[in-house]
N, C-alpha and C. Protein backbone atom coordinates (compact mmCIF):
# COMPACT_ATOMS: atom_id res chain seq x y z
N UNK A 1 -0.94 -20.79 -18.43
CA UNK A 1 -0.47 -21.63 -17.35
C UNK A 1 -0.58 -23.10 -17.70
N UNK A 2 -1.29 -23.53 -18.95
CA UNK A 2 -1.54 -24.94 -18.76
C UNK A 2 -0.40 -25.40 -19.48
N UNK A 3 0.91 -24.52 -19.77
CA UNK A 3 2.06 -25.41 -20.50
C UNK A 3 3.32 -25.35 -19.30
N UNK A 4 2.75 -24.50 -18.05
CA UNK A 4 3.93 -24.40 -17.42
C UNK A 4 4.27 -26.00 -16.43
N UNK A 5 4.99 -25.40 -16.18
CA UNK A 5 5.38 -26.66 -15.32
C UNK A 5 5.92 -26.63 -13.83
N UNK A 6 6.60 -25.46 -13.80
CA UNK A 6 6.64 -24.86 -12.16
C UNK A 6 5.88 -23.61 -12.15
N UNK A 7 5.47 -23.63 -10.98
CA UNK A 7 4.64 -22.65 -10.36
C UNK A 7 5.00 -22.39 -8.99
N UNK A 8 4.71 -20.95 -8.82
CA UNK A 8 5.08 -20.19 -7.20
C UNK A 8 3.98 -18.79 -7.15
N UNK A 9 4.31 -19.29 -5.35
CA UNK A 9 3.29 -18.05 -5.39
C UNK A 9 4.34 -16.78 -4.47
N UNK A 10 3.73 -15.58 -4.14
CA UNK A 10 4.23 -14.76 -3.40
C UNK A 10 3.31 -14.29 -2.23
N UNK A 11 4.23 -14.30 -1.08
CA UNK A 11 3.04 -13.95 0.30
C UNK A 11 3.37 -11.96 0.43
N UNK A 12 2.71 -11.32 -0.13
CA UNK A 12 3.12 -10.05 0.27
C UNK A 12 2.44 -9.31 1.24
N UNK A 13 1.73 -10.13 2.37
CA UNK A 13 0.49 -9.34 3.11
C UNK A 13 1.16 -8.54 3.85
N UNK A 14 2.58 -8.51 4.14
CA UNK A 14 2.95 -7.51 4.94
C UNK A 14 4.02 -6.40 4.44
N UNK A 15 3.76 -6.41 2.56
CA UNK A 15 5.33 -6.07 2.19
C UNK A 15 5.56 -4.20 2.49
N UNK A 16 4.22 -3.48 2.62
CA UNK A 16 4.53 -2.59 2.61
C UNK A 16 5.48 -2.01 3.87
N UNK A 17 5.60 -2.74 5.14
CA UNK A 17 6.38 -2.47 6.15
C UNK A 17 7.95 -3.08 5.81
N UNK A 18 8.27 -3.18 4.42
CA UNK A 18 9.15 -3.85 3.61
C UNK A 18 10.07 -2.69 3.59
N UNK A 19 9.76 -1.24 3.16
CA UNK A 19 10.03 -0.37 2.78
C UNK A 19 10.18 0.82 3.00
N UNK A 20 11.34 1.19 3.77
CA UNK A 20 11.55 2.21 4.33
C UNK A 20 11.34 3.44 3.97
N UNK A 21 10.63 4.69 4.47
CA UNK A 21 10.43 5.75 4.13
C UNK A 21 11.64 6.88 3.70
N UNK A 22 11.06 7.69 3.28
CA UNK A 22 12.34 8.89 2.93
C UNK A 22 12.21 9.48 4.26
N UNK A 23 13.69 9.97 4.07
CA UNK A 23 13.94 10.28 5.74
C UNK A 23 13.42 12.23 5.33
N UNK A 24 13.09 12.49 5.11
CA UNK A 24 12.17 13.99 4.66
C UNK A 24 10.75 13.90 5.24
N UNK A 25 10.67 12.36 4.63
CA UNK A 25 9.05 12.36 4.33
C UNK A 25 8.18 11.53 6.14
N UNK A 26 9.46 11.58 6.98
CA UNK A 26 8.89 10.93 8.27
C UNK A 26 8.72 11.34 8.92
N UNK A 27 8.70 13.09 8.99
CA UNK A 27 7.79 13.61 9.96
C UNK A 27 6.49 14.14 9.93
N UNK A 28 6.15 14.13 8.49
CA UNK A 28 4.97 14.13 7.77
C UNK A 28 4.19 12.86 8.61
N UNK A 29 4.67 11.96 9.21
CA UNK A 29 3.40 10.71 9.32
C UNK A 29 3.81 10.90 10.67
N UNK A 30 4.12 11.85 11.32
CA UNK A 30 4.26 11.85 12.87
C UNK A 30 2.67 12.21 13.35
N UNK A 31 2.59 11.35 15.26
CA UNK A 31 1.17 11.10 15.67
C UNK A 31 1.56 11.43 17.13
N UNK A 32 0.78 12.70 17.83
CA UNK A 32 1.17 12.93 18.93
C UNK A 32 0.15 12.47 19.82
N UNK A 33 0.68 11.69 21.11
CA UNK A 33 0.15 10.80 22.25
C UNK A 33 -0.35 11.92 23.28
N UNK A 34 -1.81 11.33 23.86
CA UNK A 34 -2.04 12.41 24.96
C UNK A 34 -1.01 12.36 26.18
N UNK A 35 0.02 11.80 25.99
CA UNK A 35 1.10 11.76 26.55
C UNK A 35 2.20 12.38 26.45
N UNK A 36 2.05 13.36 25.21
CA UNK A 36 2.83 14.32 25.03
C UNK A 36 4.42 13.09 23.99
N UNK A 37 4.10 11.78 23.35
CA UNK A 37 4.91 11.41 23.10
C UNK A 37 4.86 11.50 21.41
N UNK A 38 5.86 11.66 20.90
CA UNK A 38 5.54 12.04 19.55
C UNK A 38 6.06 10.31 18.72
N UNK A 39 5.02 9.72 17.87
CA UNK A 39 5.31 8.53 17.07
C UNK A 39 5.49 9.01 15.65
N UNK A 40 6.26 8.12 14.52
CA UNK A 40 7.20 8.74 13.41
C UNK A 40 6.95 7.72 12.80
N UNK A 41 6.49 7.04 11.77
CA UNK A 41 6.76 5.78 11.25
C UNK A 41 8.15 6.27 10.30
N UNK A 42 8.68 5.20 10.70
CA UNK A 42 10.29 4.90 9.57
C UNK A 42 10.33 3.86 8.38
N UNK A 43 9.17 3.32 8.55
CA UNK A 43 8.80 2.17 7.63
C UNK A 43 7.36 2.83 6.67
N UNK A 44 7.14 2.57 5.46
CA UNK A 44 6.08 2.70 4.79
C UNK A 44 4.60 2.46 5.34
N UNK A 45 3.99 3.28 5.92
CA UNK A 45 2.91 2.64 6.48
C UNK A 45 1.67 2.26 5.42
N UNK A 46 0.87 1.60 6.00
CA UNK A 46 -0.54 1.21 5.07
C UNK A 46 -1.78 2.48 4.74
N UNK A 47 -2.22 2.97 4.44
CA UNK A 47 -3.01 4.10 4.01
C UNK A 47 -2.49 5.57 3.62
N UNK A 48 -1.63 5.59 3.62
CA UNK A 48 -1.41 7.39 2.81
C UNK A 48 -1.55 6.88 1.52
N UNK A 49 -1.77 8.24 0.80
CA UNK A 49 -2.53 8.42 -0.26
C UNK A 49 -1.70 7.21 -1.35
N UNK A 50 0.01 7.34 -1.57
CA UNK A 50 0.07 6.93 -2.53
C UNK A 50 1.27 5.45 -2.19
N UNK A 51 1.08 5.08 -1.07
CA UNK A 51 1.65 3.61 -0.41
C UNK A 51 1.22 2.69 -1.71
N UNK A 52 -0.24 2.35 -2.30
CA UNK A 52 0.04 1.02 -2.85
C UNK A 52 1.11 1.65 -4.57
N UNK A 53 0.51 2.64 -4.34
CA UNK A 53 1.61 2.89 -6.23
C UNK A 53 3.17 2.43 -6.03
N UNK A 54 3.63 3.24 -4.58
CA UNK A 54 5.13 2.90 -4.42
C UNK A 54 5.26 1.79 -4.05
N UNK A 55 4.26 0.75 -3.37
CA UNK A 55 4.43 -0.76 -3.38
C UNK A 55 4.25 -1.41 -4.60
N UNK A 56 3.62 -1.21 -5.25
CA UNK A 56 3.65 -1.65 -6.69
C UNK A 56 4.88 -1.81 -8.13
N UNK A 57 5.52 -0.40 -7.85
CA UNK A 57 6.43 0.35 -8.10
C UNK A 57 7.74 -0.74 -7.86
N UNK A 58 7.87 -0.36 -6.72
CA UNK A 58 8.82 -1.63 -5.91
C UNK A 58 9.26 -3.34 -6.34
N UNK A 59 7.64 -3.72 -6.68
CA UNK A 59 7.31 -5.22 -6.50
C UNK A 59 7.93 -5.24 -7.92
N UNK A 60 7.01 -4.38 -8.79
CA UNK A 60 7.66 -4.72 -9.94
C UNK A 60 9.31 -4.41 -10.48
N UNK A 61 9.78 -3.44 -9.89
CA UNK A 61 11.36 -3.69 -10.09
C UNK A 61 11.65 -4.71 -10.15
N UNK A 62 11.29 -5.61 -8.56
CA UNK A 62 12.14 -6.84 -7.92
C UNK A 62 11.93 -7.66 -8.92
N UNK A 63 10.87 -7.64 -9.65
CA UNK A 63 10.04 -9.16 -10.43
C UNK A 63 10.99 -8.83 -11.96
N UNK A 64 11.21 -7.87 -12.34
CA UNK A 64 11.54 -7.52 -14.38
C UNK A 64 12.48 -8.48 -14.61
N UNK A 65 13.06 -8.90 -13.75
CA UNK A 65 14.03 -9.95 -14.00
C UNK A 65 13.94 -11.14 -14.71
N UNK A 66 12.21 -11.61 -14.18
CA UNK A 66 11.66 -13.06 -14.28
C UNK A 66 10.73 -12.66 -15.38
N UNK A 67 10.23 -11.37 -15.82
CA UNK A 67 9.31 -11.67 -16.46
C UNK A 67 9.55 -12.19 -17.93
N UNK A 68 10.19 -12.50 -18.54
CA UNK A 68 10.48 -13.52 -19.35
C UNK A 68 10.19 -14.99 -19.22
N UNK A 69 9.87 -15.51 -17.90
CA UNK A 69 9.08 -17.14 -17.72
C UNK A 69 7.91 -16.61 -17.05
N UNK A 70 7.59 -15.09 -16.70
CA UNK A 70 6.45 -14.89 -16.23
C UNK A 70 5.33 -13.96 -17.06
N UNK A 71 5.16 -13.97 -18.40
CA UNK A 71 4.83 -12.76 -18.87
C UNK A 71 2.92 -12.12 -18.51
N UNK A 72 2.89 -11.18 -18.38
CA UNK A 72 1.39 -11.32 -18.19
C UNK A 72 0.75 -11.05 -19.37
């Protein structure tokens, strides 16, 4: 970093609601209300087992582009 000259950062605290689920895989995360109402997430939620791999997965697609001024 001490030869670069621009620098950026990325805010991802919310990216996993970035990413829509497989439409297979959304009744698997269904949550029934003592109300008899049934909830579905359609978006990637935060804790199943393998959310940060496929957020990871993801991030780095978006990024292969840059990593040539970004290498780690």
């Amino acid at each position: 970093m001490a030869n670069s000259t621009i620098y950026s950062a990325l805010d991802l605290r919310d990216g996993f609601y970035q990413i829509l689920m497989c439409e297979s895989d959304i009744a698997l995360t269904a949550v029934s209300t003592p109300s008899d109402m049934l909830w579905e997430w359609l978006i990637m939620p935060q804790g199943l087992k393998n959310t940060p791999a496929t957020f990871n997965r993801c991030v780095t697609h978006l990024l292969r582009s840059v990593r040539v001024f970004a290498p780690s």
